[in-house]
Protein backbone atom coordinates (compact mmCIF):
# COMPACT_ATOMS: atom_id res chain seq x y z
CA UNK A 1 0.00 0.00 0.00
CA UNK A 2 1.21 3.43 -0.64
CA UNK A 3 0.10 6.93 0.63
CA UNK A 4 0.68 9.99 -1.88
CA UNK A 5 0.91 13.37 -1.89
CA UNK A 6 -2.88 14.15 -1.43
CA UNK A 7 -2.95 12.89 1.82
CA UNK A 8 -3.70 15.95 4.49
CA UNK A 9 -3.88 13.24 7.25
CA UNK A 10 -7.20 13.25 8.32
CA UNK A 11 -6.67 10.05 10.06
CA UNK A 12 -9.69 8.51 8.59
CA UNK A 13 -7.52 5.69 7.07
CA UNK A 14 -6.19 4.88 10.88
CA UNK A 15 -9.85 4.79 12.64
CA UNK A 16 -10.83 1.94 10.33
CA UNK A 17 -7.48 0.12 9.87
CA UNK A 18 -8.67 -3.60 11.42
CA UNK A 19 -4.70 -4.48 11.64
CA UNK A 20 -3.89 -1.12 13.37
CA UNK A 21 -1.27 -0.57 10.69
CA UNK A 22 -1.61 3.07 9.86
CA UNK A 23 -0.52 5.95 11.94
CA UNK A 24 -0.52 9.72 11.28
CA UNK A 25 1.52 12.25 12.09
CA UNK A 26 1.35 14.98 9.70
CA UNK A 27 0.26 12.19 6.99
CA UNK A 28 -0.84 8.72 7.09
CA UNK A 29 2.80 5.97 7.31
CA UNK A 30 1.15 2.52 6.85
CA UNK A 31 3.50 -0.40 8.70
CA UNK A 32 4.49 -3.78 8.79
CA UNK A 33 1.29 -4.60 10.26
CA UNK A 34 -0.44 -3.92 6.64
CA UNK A 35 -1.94 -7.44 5.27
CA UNK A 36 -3.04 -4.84 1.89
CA UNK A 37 -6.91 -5.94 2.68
CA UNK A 38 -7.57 -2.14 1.63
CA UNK A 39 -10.01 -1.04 4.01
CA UNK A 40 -7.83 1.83 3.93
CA UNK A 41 -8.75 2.74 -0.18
CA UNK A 42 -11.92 2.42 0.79
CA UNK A 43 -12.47 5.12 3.23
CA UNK A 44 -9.68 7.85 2.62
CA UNK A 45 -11.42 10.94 1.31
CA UNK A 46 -9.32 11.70 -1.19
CA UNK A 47 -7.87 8.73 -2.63
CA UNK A 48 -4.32 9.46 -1.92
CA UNK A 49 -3.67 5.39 -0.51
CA UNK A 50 -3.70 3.12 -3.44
CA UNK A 51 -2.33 -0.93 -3.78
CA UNK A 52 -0.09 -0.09 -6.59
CA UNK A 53 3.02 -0.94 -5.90
């Protein structure tokens, strides 16, 4: 999973992770934790997280 530029870190990535593998500080870092079930895609506002590699 990758974050991009249009993230503004609104954290909304974070508050649905199930794996707790997202933090934010300044913008969304996603971790080792990350299993790529893309929960994340799914409810940033802005589509900056995306499974391309």
């Amino acid at each position: 999973m990758k974050v991009n530029q249009n993230c503004v870190g609104c954290a909304q990535c974070a508050a649905y992770c199930p794996h707790n593998a997202i933090t934010v500080f300044g913008r969304a870092s996603i971790n080792r934790n990350c299993v790529e079930c893309k929960t994340c895609v799914d409810y940033c506002p802005l589509g900056a997280i995306s499974g391309d590699e």
